[in-house]
N, C-alpha and C. Protein backbone atom coordinates (compact mmCIF):
# COMPACT_ATOMS: atom_id res chain seq x y z
N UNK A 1 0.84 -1.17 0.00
CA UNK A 1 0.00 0.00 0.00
C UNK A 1 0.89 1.23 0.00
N UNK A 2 0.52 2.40 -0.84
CA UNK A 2 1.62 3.36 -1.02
C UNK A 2 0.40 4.67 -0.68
N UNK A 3 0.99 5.38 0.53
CA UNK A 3 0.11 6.39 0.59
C UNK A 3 1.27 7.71 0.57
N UNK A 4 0.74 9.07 -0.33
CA UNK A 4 1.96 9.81 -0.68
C UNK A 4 1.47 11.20 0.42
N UNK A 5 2.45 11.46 0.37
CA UNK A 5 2.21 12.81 1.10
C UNK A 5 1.69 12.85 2.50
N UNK A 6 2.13 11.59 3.21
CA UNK A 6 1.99 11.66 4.66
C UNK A 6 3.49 11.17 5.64
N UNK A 7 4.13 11.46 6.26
CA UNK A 7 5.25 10.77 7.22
C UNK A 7 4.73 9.50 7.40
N UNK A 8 5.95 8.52 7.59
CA UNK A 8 5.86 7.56 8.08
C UNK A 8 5.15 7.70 9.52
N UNK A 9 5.30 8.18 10.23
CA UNK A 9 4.49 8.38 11.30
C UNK A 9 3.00 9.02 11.25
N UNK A 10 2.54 9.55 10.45
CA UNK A 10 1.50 9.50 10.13
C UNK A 10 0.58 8.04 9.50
N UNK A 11 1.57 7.85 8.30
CA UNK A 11 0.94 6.68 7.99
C UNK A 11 0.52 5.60 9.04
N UNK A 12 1.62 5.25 9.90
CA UNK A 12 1.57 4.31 11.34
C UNK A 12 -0.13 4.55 12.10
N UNK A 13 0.37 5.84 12.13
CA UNK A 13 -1.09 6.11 12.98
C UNK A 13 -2.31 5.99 12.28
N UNK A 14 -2.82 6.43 11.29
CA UNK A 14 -3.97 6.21 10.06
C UNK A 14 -3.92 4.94 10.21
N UNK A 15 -2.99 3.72 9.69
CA UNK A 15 -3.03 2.35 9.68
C UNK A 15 -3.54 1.43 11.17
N UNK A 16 -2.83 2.44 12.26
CA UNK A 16 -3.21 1.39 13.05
C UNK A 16 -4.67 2.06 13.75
N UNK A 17 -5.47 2.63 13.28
CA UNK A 17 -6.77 3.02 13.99
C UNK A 17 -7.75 1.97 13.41
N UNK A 18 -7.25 1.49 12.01
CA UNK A 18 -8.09 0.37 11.59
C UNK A 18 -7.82 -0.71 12.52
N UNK A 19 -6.84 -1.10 13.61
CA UNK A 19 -7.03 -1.79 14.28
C UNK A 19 -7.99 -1.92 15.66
N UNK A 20 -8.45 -1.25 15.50
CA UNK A 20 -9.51 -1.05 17.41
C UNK A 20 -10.72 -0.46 16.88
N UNK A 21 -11.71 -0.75 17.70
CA UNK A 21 -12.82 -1.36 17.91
C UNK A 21 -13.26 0.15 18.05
N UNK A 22 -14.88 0.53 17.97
CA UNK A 22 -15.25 2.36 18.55
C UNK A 22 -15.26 2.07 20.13
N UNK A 23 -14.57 3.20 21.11
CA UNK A 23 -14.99 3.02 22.00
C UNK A 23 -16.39 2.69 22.86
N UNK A 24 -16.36 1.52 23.24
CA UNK A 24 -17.70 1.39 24.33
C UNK A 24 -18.05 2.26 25.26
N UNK A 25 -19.24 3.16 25.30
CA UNK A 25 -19.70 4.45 26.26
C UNK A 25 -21.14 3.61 26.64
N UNK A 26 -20.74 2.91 28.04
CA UNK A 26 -21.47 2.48 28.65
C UNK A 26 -22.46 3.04 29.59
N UNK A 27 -23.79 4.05 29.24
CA UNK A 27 -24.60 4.89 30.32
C UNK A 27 -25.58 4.74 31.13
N UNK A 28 -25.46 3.66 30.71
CA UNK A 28 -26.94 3.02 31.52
C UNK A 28 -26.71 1.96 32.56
N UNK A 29 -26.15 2.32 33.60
CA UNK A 29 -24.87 2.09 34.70
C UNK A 29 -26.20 0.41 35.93
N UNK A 30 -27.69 1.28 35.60
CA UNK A 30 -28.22 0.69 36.38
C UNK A 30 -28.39 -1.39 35.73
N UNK A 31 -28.30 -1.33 34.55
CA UNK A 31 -27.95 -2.77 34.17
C UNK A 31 -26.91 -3.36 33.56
N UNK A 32 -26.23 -4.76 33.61
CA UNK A 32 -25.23 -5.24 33.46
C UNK A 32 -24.76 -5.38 31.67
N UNK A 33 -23.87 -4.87 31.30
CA UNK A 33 -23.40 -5.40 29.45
C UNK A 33 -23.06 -6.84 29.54
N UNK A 34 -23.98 -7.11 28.82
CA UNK A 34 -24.12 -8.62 28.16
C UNK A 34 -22.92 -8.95 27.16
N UNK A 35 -22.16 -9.75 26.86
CA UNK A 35 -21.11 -9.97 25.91
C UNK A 35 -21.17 -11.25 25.52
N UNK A 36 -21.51 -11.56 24.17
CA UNK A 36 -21.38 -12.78 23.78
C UNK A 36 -20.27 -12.23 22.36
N UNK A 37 -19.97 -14.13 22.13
CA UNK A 37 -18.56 -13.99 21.71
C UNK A 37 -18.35 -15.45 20.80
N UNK A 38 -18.28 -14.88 19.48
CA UNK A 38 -18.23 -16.35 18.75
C UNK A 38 -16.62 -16.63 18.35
N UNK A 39 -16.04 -17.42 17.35
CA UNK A 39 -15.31 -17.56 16.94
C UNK A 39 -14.09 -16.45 16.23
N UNK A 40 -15.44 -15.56 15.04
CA UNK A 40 -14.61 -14.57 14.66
C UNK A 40 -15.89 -13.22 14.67
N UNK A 41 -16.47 -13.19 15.93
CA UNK A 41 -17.37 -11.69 16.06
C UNK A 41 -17.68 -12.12 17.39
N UNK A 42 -18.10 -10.52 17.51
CA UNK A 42 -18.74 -10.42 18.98
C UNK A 42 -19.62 -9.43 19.39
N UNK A 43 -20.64 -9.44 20.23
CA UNK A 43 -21.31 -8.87 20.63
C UNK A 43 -21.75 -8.18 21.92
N UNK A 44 -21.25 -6.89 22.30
CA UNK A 44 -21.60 -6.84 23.54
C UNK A 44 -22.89 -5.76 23.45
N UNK A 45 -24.33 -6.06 24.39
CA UNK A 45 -25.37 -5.49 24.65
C UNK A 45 -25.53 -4.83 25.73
N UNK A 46 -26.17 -3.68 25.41
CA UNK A 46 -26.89 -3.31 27.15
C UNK A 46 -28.48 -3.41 26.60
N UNK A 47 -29.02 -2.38 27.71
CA UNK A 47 -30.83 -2.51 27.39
C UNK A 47 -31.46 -1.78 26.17
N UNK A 48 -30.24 -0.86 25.31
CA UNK A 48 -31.07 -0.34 24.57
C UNK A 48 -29.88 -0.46 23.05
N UNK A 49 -28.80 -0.81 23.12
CA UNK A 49 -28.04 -1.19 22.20
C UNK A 49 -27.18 -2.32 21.94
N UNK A 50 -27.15 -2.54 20.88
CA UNK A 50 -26.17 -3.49 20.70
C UNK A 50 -24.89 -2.92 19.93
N UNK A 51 -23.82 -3.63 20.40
CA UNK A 51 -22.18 -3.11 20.13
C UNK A 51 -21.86 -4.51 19.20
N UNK A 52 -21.88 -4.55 17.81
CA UNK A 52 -20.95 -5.81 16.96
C UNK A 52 -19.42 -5.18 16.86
N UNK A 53 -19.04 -6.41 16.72
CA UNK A 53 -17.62 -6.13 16.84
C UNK A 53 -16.67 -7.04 16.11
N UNK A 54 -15.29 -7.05 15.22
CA UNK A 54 -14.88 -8.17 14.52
C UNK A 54 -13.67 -8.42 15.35
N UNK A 55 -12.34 -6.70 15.78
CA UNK A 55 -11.46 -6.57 16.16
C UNK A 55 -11.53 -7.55 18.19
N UNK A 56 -10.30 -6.92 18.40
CA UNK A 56 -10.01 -7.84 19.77
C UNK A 56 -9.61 -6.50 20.63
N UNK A 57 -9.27 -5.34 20.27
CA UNK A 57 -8.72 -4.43 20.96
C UNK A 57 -10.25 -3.60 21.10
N UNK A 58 -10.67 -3.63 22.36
CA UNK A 58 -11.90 -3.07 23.17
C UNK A 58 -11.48 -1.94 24.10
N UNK A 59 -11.99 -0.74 23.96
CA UNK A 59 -12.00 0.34 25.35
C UNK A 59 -13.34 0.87 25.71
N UNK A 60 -13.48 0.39 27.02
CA UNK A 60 -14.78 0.61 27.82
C UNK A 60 -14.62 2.11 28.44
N UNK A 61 -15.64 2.72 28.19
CA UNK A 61 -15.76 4.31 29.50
C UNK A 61 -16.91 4.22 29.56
N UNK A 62 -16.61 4.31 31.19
CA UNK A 62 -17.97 4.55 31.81
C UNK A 62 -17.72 3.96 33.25
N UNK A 63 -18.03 4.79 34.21
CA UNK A 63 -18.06 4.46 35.46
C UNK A 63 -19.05 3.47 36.05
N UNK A 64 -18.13 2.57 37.03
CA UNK A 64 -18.75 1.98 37.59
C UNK A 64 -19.50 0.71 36.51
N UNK A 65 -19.54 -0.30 36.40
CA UNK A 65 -20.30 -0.94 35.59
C UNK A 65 -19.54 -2.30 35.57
N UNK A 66 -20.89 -3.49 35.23
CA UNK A 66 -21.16 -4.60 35.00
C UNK A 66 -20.89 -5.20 33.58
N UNK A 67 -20.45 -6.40 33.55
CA UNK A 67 -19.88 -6.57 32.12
C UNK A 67 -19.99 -8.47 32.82
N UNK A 68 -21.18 -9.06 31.97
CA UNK A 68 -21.20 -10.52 32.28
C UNK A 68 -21.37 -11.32 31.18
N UNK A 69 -20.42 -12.50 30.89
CA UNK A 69 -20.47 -13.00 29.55
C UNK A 69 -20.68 -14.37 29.59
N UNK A 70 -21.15 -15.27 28.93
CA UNK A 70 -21.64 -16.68 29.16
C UNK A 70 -20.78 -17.86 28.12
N UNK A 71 -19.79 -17.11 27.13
CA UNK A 71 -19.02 -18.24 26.56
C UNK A 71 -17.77 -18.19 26.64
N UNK A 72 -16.52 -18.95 26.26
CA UNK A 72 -15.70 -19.11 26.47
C UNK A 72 -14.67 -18.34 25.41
N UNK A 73 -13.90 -17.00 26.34
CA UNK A 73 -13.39 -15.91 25.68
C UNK A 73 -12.05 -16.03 25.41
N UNK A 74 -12.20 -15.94 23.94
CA UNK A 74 -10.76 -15.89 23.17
C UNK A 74 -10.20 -14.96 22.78
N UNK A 75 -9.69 -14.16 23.56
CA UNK A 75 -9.09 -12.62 23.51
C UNK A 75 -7.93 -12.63 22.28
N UNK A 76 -7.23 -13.52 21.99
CA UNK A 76 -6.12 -13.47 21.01
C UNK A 76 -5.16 -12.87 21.42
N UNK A 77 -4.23 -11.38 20.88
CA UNK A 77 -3.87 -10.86 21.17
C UNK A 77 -4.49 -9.62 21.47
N UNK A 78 -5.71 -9.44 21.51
CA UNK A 78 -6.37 -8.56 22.21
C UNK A 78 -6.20 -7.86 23.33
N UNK A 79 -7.14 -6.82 23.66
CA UNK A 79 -7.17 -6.35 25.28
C UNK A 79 -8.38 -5.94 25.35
N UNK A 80 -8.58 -5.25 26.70
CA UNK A 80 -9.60 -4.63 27.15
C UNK A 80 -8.84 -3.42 27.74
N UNK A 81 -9.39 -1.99 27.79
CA UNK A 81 -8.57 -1.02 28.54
C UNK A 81 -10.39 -0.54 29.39
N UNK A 82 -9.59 -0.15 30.88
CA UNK A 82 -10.62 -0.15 31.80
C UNK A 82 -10.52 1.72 32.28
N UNK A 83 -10.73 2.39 32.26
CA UNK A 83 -10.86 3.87 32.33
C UNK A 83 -11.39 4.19 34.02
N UNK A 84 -12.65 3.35 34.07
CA UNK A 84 -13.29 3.38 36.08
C UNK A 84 -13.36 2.22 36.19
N UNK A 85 -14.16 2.29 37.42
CA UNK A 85 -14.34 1.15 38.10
C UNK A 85 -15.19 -0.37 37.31
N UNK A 86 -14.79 -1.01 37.51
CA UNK A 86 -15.34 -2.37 36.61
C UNK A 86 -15.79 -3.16 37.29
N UNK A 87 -16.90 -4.28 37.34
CA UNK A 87 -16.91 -5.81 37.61
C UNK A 87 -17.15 -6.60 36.26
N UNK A 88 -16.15 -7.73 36.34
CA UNK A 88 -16.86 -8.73 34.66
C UNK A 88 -16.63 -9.97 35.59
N UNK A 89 -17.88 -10.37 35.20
CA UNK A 89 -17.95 -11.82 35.78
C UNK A 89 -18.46 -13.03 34.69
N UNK A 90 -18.67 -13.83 34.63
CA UNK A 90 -19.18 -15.08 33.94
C UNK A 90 -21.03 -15.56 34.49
N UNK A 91 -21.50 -15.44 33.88
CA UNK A 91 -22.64 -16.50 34.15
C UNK A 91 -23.04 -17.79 34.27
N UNK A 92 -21.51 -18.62 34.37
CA UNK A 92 -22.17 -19.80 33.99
C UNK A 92 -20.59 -20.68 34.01
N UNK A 93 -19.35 -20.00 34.47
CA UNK A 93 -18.22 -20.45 34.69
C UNK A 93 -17.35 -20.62 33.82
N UNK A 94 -17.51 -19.53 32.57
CA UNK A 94 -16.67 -19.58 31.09
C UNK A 94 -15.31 -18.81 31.76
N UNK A 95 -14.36 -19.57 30.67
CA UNK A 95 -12.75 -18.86 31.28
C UNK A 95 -12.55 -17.68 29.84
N UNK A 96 -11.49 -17.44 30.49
CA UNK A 96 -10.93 -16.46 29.66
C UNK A 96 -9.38 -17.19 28.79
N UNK A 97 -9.20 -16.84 27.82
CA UNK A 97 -8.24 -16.96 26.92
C UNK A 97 -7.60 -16.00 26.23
N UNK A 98 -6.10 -16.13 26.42
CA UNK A 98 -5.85 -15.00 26.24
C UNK A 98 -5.40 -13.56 26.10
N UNK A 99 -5.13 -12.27 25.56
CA UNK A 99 -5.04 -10.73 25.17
C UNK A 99 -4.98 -11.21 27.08
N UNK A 100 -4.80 -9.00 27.37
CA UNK A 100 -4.69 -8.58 28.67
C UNK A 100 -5.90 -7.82 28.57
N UNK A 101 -5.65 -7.24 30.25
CA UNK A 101 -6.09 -6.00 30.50
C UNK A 101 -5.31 -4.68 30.96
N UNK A 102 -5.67 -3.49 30.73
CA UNK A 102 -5.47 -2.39 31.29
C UNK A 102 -5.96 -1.96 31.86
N UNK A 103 -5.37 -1.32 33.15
CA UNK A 103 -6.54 -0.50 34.36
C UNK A 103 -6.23 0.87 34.46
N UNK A 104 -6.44 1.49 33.95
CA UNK A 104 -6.00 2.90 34.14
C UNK A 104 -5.95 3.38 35.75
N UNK A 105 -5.24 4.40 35.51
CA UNK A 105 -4.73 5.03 36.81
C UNK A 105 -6.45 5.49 38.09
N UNK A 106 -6.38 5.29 38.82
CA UNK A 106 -7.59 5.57 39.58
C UNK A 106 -8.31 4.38 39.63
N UNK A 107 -8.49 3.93 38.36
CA UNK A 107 -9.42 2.40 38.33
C UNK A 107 -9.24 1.58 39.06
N UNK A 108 -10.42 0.65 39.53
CA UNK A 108 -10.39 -1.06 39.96
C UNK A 108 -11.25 -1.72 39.54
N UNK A 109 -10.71 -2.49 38.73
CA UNK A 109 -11.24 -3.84 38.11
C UNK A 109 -11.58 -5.33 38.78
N UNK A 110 -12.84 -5.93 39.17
CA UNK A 110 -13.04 -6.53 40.14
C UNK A 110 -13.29 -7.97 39.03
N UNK A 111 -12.02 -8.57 38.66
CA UNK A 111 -11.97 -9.67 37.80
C UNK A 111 -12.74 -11.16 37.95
N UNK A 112 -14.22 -11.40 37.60
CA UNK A 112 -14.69 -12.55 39.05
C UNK A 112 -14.33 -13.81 37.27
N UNK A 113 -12.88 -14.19 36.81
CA UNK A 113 -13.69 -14.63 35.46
C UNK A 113 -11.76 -15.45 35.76
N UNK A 114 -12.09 -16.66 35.60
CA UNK A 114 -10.93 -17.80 35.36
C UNK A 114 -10.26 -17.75 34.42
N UNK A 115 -8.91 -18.26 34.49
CA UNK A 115 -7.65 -18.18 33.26
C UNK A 115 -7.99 -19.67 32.85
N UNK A 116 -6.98 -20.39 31.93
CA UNK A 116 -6.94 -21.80 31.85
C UNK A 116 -5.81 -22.30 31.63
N UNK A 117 -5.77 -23.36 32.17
CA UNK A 117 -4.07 -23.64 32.47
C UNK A 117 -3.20 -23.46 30.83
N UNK A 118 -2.45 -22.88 31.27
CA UNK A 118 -1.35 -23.05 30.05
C UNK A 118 -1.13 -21.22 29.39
N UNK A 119 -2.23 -20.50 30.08
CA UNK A 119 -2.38 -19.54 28.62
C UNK A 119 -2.29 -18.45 30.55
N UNK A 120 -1.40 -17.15 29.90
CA UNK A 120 -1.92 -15.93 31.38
C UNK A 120 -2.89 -15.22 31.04
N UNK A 121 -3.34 -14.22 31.93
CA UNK A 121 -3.79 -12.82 31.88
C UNK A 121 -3.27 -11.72 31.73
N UNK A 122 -2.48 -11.03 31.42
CA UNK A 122 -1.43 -9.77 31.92
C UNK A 122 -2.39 -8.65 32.01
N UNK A 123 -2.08 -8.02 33.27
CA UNK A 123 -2.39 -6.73 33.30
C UNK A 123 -1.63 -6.02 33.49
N UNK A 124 -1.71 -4.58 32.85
CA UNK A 124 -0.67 -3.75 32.75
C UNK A 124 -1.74 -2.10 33.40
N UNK A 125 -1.10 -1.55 33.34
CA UNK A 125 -1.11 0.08 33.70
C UNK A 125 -1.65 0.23 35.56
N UNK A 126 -1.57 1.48 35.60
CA UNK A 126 -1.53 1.73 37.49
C UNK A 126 -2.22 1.61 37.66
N UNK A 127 -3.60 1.19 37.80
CA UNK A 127 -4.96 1.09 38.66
C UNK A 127 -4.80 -0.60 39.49
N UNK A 128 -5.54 -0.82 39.62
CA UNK A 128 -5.85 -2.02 40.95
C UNK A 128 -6.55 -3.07 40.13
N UNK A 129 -6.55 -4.19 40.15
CA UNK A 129 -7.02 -5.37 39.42
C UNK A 129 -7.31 -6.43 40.73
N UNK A 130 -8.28 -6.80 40.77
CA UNK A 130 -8.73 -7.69 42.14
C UNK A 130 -9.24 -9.02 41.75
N UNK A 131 -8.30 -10.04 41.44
CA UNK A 131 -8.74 -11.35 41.07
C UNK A 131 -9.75 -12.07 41.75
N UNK A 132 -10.72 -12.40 41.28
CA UNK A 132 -11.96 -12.47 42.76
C UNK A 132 -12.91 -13.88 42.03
N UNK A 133 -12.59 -14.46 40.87
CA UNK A 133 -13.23 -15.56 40.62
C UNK A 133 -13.41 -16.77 41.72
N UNK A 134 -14.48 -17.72 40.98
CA UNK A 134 -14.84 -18.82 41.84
C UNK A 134 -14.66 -19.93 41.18
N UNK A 135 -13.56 -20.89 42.29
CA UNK A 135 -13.37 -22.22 42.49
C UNK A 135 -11.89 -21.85 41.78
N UNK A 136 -11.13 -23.23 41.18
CA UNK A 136 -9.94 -23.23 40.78
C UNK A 136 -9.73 -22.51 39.40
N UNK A 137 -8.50 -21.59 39.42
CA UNK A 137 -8.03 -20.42 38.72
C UNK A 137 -6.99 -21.61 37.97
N UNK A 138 -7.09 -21.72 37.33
CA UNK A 138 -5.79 -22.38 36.68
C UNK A 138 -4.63 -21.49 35.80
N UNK A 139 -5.02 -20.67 35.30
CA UNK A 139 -4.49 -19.32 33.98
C UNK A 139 -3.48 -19.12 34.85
N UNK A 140 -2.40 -18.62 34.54
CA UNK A 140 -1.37 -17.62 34.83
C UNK A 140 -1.59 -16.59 35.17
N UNK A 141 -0.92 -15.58 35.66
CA UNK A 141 -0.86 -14.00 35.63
C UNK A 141 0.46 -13.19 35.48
N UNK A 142 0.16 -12.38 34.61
CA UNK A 142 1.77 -11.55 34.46
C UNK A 142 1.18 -10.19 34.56
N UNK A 143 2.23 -9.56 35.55
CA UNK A 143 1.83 -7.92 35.71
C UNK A 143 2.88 -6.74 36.01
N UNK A 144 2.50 -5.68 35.25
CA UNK A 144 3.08 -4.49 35.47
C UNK A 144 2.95 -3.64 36.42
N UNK A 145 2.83 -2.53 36.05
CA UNK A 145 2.62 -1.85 37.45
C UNK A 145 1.10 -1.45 37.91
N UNK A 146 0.80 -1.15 39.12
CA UNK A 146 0.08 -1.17 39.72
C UNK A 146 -0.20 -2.06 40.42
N UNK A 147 -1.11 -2.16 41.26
CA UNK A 147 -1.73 -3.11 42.41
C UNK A 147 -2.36 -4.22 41.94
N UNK A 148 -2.61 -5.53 42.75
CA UNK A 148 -3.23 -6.80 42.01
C UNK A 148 -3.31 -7.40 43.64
N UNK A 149 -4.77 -7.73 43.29
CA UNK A 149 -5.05 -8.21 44.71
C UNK A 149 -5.64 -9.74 44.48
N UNK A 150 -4.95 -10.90 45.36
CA UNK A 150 -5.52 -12.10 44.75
C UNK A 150 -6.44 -12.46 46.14
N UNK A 151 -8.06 -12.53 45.37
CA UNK A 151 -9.06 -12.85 46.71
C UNK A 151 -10.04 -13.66 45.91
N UNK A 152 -9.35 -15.11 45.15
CA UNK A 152 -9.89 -15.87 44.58
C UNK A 152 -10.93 -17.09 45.65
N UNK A 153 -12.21 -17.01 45.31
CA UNK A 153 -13.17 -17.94 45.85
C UNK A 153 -13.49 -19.32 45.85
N UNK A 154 -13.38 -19.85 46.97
CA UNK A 154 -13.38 -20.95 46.78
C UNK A 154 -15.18 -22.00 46.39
């Protein structure tokens, strides 16, 4: 692809916006985002929209909020970046696979959602990440900076 009359650093940036997803502006704080998740798409809902999606790189804003998903998530090299406060939990005991997360500075992310043996989680940036799933965690974890609190349920 030959694009003229822009810097290489321009081009970089134009190219890589085709990589990520529109930000998620979650406002309707009083019910939980639904996320289902197939092979190669995904869907996350609240009560009055639906979010399709093809990419793996997701950024949520919006304070405070629920995020519960019922199949078994294949992040790739994906992420999630977390801006406030979070809970994502599972409905039904699906693990995660997989991309990281980011917690931005101020944030805590209240993680209630299993790794599987062989594959980590990484979280990266300064906010607080609180591993809080139920029964055996098998996944890894690799982390940068900030806080990580392990208060996994038995």
């Amino acid at each position: 692809m030959e694009i003229t009359g822009l810097s290489p650093a321009e081009i970089f940036i134009s190219e890589t916006k085709n990589d990520f997803e529109p930000v998620v502006r979650h406002t309707d704080t009083s019910a939980p985002l639904v996320w289902k998740y197939s092979s190669n798409t995904g869907e996350i809902k609240t009560i009055k929209t639906i979010i399709k999606y093809t990419q793996e790189k997701i950024s949520i804003l919006q304070e405070k909020w629920t995020c519960r998903y019922s199949e078994l998530r294949k992040s790739g090299a994906g992420y999630l970046q977390f801006t406030d406060s979070y809970t994502v939990s599972t409905t039904n005991g699906s693990s995660w696979i997989g991309g990281g997360i980011i917690v931005e500075d101020g944030a805590t992310v209240n993680w209630g959602v299993n790794g599987v043996e062989g594959d980590n989680l990484h979280k990266v940036g300064s906010g607080t990440l609180v591993i809080n799933g139920i029964g055996e965690n098998k996944g890894g974890l690799k982390v940068g900076d900030g806080l990580v609190i392990l208060a996994q349920k038995r």
